[in-house]
N, C-alpha and C. Protein backbone atom coordinates (compact mmCIF):
# COMPACT_ATOMS: atom_id res chain seq x y z
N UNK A 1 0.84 -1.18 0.00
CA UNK A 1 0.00 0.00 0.00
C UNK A 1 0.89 1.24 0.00
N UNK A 2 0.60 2.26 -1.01
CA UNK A 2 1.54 3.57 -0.77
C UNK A 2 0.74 4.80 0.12
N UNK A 3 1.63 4.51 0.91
CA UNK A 3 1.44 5.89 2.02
C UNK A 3 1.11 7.30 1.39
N UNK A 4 1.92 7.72 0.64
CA UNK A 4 2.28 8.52 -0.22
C UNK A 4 0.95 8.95 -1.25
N UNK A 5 0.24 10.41 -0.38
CA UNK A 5 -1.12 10.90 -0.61
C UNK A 5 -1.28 10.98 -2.44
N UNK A 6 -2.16 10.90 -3.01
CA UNK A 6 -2.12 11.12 -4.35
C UNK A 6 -3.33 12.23 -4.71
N UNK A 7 -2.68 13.21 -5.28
CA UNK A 7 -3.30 14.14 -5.56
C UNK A 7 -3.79 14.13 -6.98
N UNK A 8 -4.87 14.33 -7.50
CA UNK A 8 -5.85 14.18 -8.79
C UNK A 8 -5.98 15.84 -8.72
N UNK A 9 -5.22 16.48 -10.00
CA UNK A 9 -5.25 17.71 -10.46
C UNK A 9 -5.51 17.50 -12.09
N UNK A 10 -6.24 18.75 -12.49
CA UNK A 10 -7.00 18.68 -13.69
C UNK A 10 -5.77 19.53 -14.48
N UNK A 11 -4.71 18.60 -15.27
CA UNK A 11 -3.84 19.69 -15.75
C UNK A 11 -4.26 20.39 -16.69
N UNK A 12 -5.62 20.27 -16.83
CA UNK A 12 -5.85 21.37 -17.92
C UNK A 12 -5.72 22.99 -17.97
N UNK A 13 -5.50 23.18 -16.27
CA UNK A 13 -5.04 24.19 -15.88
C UNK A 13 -3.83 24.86 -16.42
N UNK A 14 -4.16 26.21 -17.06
CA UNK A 14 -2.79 26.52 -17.13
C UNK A 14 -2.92 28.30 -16.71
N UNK A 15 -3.89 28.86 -15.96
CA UNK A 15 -3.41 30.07 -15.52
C UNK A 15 -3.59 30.15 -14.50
N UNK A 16 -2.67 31.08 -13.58
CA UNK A 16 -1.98 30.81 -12.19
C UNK A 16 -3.47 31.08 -11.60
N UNK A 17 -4.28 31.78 -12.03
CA UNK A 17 -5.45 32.36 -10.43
C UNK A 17 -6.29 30.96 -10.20
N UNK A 18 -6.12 30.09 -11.23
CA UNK A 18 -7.08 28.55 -11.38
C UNK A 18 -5.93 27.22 -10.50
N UNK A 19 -4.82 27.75 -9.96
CA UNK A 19 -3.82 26.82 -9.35
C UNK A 19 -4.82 26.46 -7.43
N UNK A 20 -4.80 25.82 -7.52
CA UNK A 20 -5.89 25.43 -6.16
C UNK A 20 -4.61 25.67 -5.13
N UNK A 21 -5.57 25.91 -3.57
CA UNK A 21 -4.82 25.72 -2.48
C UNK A 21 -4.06 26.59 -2.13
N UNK A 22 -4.16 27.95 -2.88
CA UNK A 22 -3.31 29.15 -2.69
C UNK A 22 -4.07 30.30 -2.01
N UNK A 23 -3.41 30.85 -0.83
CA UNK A 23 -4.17 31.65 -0.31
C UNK A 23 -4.21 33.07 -1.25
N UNK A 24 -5.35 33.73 -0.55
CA UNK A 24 -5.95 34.90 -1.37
C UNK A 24 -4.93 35.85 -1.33
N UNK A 25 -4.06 35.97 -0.41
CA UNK A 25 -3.26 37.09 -0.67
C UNK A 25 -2.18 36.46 -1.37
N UNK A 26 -1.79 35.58 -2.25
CA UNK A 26 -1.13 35.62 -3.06
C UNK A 26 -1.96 35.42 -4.30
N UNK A 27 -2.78 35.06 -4.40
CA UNK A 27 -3.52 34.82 -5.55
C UNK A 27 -3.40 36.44 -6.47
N UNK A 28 -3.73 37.34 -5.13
CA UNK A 28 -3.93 38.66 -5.44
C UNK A 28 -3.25 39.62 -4.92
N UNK A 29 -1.85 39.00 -5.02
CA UNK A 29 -0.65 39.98 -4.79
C UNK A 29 -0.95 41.46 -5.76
N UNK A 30 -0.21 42.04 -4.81
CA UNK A 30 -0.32 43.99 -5.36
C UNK A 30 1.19 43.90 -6.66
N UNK A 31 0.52 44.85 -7.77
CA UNK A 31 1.42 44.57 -8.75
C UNK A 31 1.83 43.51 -9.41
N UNK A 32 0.46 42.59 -9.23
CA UNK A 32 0.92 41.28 -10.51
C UNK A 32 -0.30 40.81 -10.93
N UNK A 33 -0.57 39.27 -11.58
CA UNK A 33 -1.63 39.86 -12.75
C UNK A 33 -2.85 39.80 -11.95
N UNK A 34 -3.18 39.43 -10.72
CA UNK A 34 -4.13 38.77 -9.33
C UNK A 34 -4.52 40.33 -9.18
N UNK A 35 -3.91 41.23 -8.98
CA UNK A 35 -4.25 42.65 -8.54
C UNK A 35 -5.53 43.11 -9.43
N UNK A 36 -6.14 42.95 -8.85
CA UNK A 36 -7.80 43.88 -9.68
C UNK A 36 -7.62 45.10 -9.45
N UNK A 37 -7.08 45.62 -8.79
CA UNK A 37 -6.93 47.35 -8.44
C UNK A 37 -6.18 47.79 -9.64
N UNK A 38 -5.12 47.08 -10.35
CA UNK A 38 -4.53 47.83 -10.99
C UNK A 38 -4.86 47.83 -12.40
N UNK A 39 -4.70 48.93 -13.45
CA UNK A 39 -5.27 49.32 -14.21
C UNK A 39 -3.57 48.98 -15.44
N UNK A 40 -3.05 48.58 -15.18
CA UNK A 40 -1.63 48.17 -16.12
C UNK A 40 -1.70 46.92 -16.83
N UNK A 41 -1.38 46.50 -17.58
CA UNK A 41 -1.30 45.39 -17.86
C UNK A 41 0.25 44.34 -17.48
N UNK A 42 0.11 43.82 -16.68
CA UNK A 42 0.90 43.26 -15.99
C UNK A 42 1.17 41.70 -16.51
N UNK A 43 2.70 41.21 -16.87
CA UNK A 43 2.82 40.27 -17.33
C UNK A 43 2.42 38.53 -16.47
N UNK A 44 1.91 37.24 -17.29
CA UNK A 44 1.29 36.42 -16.40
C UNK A 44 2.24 35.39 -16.78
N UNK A 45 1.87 34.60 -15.20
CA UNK A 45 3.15 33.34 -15.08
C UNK A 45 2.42 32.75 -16.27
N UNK A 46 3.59 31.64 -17.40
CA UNK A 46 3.74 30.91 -18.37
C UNK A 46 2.88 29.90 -17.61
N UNK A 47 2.03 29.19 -18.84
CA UNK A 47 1.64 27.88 -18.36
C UNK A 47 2.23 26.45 -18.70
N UNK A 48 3.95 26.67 -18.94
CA UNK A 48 4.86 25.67 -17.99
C UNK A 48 4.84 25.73 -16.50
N UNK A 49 5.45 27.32 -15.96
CA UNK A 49 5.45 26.97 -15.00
C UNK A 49 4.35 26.73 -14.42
N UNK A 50 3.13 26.80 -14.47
CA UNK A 50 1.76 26.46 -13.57
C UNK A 50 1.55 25.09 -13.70
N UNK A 51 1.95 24.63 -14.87
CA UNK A 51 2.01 22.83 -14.77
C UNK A 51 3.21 22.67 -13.96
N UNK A 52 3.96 22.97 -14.27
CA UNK A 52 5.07 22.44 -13.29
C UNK A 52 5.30 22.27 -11.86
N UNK A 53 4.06 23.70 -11.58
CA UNK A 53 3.62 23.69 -9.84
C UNK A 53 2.46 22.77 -9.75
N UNK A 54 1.65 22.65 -10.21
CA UNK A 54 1.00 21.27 -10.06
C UNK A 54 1.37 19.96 -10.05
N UNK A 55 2.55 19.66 -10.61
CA UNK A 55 2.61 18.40 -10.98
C UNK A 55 4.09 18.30 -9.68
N UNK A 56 4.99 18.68 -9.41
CA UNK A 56 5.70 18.79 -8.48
C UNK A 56 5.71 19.75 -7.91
N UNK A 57 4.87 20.72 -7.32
CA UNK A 57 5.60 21.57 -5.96
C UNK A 57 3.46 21.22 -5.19
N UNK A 58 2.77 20.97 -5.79
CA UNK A 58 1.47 21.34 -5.21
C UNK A 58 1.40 20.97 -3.77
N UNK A 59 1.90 19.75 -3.39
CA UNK A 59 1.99 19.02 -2.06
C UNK A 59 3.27 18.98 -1.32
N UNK A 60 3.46 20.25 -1.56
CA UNK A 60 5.22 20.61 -0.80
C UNK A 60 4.34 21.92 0.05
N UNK A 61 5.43 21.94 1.29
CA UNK A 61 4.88 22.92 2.13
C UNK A 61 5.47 24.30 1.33
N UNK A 62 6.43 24.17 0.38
CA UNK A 62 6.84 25.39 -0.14
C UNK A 62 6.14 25.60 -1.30
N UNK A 63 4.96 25.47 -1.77
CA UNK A 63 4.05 25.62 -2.92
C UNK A 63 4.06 27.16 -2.67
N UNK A 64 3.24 27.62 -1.81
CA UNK A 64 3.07 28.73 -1.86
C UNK A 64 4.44 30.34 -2.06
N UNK A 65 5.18 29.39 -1.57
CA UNK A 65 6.75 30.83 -2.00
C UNK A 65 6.88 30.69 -3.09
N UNK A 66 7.03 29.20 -3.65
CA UNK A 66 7.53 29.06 -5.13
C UNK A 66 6.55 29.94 -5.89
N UNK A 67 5.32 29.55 -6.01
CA UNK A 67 4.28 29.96 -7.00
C UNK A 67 4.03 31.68 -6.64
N UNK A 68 4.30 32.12 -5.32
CA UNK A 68 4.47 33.33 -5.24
C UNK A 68 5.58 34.37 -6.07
N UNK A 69 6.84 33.56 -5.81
CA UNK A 69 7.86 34.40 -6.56
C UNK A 69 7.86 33.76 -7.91
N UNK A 70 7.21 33.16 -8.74
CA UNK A 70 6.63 33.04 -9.99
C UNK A 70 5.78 33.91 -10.22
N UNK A 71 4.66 34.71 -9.73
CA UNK A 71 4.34 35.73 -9.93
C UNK A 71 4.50 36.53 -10.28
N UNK A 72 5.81 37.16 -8.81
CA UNK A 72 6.35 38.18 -9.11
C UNK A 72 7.31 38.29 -10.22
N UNK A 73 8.10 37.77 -10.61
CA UNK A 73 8.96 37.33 -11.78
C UNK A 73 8.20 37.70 -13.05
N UNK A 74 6.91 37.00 -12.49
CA UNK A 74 6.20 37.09 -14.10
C UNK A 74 5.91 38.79 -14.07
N UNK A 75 5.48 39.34 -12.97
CA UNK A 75 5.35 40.75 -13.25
C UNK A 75 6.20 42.08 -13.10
N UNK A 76 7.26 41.47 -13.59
CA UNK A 76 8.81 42.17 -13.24
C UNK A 76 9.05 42.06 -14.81
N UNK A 77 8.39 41.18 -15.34
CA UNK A 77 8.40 40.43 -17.18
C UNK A 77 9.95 39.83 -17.53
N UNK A 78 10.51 39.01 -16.18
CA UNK A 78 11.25 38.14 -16.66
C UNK A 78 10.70 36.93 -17.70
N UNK A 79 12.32 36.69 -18.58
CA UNK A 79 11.06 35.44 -19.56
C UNK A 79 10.97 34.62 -19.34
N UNK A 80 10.62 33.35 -19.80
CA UNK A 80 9.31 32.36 -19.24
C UNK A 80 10.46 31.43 -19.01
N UNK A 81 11.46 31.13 -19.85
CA UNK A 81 12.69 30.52 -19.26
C UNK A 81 12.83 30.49 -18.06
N UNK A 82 13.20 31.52 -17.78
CA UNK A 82 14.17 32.12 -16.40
C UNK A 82 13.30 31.69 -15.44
N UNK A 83 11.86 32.18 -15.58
CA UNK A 83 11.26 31.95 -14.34
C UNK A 83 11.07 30.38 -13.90
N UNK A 84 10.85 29.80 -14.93
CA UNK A 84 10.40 28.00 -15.21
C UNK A 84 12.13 26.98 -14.66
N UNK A 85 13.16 27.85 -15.06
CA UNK A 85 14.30 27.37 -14.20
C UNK A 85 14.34 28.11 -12.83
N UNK A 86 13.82 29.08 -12.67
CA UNK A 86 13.98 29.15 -10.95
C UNK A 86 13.24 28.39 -10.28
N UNK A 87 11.84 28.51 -10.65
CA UNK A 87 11.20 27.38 -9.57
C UNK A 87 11.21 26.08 -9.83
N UNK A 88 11.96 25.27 -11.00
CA UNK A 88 12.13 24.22 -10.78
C UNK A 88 13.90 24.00 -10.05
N UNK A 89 15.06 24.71 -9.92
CA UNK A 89 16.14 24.70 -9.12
C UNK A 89 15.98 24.90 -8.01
N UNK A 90 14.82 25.70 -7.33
CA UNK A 90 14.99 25.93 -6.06
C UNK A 90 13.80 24.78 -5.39
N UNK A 91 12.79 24.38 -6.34
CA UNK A 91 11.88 22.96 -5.88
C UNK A 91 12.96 21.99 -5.64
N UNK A 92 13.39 21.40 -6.63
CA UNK A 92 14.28 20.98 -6.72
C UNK A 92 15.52 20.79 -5.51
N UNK A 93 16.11 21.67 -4.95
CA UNK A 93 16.86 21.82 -3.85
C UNK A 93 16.41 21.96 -2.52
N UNK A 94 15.01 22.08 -2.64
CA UNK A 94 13.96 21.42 -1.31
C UNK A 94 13.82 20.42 -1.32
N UNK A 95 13.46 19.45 -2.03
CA UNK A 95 13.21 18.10 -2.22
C UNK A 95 14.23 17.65 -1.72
């Protein structure tokens, strides 16, 4: 029998505000694309990295930093590279 919880996620998901299990204040961080107040058009995390947080970081206690500073990254308009190797090096080096 595997101990080892199994999580059933719909990867059809691919934009960050549809990533489950994330609290509201990151969902709707100030200055990124979650912010309804702001009137800018603000760049949105790639949907690599949002699969990539589903499929390995969702059931890590660090889901929420990772997918947070994917955010911000995304609304700083680093490119989709850069951001998709940070949170998989630093998942990665939690594990």
């Amino acid at each position: 029998m595997n101990s080892r919880r199994e999580t059933r996620v719909d990867m059809r998901i691919d934009q960050f505000q549809s990533l489950p299990d994330l609290p509201r204040l990151i969902k709707h961080a100030p200055a990124t694309e979650g912010d309804m107040q702001s009137g800018a058009e603000l760049g949105r995390v790639p949907p690599p990295v949002v699969h990539y947080l589903l499929r390995h970081v969702l059931d890590k206690p660090w889901y929420g930093h990772l997918a947070l500073a994917a955010l911000v990254m995304a609304a700083q308009r680093y490119e989709h590279s850069t951001i998709y190797s940070a949170v998989s090096i630093v998942s990665a080096k939690e594990a």
